[in-house]
C-alpha atoms as a PDB file:
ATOM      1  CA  UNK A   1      12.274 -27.543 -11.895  1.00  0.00           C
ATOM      2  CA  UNK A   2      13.500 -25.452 -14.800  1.00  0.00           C
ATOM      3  CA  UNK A   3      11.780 -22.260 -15.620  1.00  0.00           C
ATOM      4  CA  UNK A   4      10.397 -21.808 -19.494  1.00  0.00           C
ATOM      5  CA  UNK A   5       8.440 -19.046 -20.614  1.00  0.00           C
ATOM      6  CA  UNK A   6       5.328 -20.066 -23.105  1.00  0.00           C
ATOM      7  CA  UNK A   7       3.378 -17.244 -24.819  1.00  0.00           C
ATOM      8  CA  UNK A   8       2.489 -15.198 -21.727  1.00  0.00           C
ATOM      9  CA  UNK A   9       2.968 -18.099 -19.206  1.00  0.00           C
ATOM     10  CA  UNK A  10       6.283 -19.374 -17.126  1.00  0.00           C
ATOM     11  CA  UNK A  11       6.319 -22.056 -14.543  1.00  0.00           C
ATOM     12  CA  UNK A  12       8.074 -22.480 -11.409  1.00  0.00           C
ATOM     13  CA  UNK A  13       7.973 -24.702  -8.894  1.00  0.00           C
ATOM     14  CA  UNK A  14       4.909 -23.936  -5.889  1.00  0.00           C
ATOM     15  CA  UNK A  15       6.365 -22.892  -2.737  1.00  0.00           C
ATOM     16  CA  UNK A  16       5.676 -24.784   0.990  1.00  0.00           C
ATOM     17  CA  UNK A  17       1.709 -23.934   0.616  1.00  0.00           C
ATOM     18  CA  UNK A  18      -0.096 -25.572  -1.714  1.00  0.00           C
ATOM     19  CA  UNK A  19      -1.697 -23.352  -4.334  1.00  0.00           C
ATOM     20  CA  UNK A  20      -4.427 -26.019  -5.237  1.00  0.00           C
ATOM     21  CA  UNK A  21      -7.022 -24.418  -4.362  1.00  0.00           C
ATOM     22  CA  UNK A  22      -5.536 -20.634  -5.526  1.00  0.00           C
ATOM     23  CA  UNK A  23      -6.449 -21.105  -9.324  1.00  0.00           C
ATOM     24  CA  UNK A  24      -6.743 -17.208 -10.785  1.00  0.00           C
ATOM     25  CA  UNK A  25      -4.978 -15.987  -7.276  1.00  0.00           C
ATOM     26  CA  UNK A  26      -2.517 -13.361  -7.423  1.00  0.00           C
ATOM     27  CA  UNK A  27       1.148 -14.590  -6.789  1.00  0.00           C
ATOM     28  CA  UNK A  28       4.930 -13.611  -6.168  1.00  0.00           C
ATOM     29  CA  UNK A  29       8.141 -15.053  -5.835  1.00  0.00           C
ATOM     30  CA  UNK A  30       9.324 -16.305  -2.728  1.00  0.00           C
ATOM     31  CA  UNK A  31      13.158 -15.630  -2.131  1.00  0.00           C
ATOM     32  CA  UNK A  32      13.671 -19.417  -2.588  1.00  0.00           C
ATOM     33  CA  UNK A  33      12.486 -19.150  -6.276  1.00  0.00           C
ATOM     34  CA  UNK A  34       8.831 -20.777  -5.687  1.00  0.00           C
ATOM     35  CA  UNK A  35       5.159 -19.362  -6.186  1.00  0.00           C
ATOM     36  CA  UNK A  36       3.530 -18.369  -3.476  1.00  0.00           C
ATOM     37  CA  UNK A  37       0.281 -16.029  -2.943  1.00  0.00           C
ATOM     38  CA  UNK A  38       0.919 -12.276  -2.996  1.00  0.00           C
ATOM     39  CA  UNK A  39      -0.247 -11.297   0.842  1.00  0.00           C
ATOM     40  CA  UNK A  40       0.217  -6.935   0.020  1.00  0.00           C
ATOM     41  CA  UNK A  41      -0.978  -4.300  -2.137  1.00  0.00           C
ATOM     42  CA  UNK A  42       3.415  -3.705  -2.160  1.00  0.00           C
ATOM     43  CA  UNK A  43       4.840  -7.480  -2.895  1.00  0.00           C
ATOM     44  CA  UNK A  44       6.904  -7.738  -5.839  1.00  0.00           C
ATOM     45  CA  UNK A  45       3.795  -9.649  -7.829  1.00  0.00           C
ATOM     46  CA  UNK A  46       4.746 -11.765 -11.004  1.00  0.00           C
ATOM     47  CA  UNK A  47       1.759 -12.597 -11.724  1.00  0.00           C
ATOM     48  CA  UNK A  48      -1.743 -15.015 -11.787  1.00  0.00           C
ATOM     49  CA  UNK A  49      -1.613 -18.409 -11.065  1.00  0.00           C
ATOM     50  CA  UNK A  50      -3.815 -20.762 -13.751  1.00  0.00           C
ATOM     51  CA  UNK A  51      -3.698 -23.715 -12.597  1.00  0.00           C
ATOM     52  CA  UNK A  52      -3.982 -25.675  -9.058  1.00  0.00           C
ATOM     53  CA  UNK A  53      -0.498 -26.949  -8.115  1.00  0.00           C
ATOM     54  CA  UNK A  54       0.698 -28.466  -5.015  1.00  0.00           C
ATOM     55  CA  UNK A  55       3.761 -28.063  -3.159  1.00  0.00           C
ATOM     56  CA  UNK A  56       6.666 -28.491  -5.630  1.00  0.00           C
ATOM     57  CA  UNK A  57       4.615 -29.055  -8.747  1.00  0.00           C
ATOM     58  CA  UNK A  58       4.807 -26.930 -11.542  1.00  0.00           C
ATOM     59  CA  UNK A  59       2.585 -23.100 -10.826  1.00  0.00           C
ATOM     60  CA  UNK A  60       1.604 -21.881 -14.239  1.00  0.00           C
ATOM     61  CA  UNK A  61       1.740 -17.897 -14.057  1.00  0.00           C
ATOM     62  CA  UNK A  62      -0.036 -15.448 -16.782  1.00  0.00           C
ATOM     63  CA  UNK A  63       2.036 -12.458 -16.747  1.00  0.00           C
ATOM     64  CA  UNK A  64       0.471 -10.565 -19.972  1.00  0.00           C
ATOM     65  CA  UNK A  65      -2.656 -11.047 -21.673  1.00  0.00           C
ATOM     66  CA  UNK A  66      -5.945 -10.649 -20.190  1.00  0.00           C
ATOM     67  CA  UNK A  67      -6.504 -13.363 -17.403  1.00  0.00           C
ATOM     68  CA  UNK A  68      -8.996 -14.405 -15.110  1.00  0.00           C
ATOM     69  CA  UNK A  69      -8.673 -13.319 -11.062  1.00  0.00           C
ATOM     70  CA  UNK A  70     -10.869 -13.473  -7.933  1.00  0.00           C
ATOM     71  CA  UNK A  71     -12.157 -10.199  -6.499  1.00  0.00           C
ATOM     72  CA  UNK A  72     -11.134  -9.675  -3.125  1.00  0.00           C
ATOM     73  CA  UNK A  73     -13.812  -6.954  -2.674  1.00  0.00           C
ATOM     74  CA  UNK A  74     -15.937  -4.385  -4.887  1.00  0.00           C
ATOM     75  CA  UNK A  75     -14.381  -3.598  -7.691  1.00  0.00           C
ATOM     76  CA  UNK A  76     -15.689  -1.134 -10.439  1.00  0.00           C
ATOM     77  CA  UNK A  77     -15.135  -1.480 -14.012  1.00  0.00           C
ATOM     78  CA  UNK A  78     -11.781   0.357 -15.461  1.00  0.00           C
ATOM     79  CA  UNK A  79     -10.160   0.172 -11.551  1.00  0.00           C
ATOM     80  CA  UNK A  80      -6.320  -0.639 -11.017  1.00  0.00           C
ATOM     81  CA  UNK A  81      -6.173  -3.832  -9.259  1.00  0.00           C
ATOM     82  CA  UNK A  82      -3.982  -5.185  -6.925  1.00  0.00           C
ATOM     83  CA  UNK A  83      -3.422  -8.151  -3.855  1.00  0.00           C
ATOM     84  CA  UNK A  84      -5.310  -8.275  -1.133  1.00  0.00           C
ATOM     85  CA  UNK A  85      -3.799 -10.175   1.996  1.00  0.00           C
ATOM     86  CA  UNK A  86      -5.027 -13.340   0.431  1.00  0.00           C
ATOM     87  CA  UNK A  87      -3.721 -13.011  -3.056  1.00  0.00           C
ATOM     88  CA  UNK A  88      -7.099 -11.760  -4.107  1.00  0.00           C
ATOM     89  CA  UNK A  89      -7.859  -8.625  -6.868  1.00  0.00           C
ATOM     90  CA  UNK A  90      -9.027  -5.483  -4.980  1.00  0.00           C
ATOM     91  CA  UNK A  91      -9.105  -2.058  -6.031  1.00  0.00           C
ATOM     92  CA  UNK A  92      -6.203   0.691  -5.647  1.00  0.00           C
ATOM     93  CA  UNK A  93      -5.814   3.962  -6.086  1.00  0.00           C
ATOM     94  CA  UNK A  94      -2.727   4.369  -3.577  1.00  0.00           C
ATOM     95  CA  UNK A  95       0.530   5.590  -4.206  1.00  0.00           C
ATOM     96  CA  UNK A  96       3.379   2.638  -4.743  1.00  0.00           C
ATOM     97  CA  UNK A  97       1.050  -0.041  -4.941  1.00  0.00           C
ATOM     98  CA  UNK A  98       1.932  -2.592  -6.674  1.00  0.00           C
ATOM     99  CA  UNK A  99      -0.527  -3.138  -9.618  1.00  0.00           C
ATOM    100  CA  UNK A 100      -1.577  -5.919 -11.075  1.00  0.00           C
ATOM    101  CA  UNK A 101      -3.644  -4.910 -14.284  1.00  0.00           C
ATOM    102  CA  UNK A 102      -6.929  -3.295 -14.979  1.00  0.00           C
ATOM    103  CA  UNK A 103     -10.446  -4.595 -14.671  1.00  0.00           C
ATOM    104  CA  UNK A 104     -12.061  -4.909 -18.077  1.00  0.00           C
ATOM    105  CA  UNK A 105     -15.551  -6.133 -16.858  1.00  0.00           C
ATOM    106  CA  UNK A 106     -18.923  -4.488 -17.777  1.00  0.00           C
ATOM    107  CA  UNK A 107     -20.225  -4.571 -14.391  1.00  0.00           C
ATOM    108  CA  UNK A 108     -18.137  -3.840 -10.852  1.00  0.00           C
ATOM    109  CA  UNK A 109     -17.533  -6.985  -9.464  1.00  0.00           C
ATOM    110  CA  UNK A 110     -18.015  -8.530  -5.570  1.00  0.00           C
ATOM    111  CA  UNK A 111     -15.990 -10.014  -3.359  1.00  0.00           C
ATOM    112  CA  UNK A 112     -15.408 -14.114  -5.158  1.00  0.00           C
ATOM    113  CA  UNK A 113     -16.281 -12.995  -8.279  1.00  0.00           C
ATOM    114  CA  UNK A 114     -14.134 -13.797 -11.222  1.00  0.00           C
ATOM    115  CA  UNK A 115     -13.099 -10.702 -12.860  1.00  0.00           C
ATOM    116  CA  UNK A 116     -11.327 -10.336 -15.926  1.00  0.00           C
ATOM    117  CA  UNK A 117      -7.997  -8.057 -15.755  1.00  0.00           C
ATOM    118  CA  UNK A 118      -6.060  -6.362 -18.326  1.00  0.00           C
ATOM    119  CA  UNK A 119      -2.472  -7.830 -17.047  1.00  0.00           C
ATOM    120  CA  UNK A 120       0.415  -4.891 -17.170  1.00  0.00           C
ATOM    121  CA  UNK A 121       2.703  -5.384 -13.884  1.00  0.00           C
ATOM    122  CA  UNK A 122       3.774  -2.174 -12.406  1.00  0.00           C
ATOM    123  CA  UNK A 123       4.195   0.370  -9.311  1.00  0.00           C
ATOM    124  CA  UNK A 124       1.277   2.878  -8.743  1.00  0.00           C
ATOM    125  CA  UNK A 125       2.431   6.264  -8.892  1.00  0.00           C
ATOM    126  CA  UNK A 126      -0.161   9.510  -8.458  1.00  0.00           C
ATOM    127  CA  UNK A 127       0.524  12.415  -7.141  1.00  0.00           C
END
């Protein structure tokens, strides 16, 4: 499957576990070039999937934007998000995490909520 990039979207192929039941999971890329859930706080994450693909269909992966993700666990308004070990938003404060975005909600969120994040992909750094 060929990679194209629409808006703030690409798809690749989903990897050997099927992400149809992962819609608004966190994601990364597998070394074989599929989708697969983020399972740390410090995978290389690329992203949200939006849709519910099987093995080898097409995942579609929000990379910018705002986007919709499940809360792994509390998660106040204005926090850094990142994976859980299920591909699941949970807050971060800790140094070289891998963050996902920012919650933009008006209320902190539970664990299986849908949250809305502020998508910017990058590595934590406090001091």
């Amino acid at each position: 499957m060929t990679k194209f990039v629409k808006d703030f979207e690409f798809t690749l192929p989903c990897g050997a576990t099927s992400l149809a039941t992962k819609q608004y999971f966190i994601v990364k890329q597998h070394t074989d070039g599929t989708v697969i859930l983020a399972a740390a706080a410090t995978d290389k994450i690329i992203g949200v999937v939006r849709n519910k693909p099987a093995v080898g269909q097409g995942a579609l992966v929000q990379f910018l934007g705002t986007a919709k993700v499940i809360a792994g666990g509390a998660v106040s308004v204005g926090a850094w998000v990142t994976s859980d070990g299920s591909g699941k938003a949970v807050a971060t404060t800790t140094n070289r995490d891998v963050v996902i975005g920012k919650y933009i909600g008006t209320a902190s969120a539970a664990s299986g909520d849908i949250i809305e994040v502020q998508l910017g992909i990058f590595t934590l750094s406090v001091a």
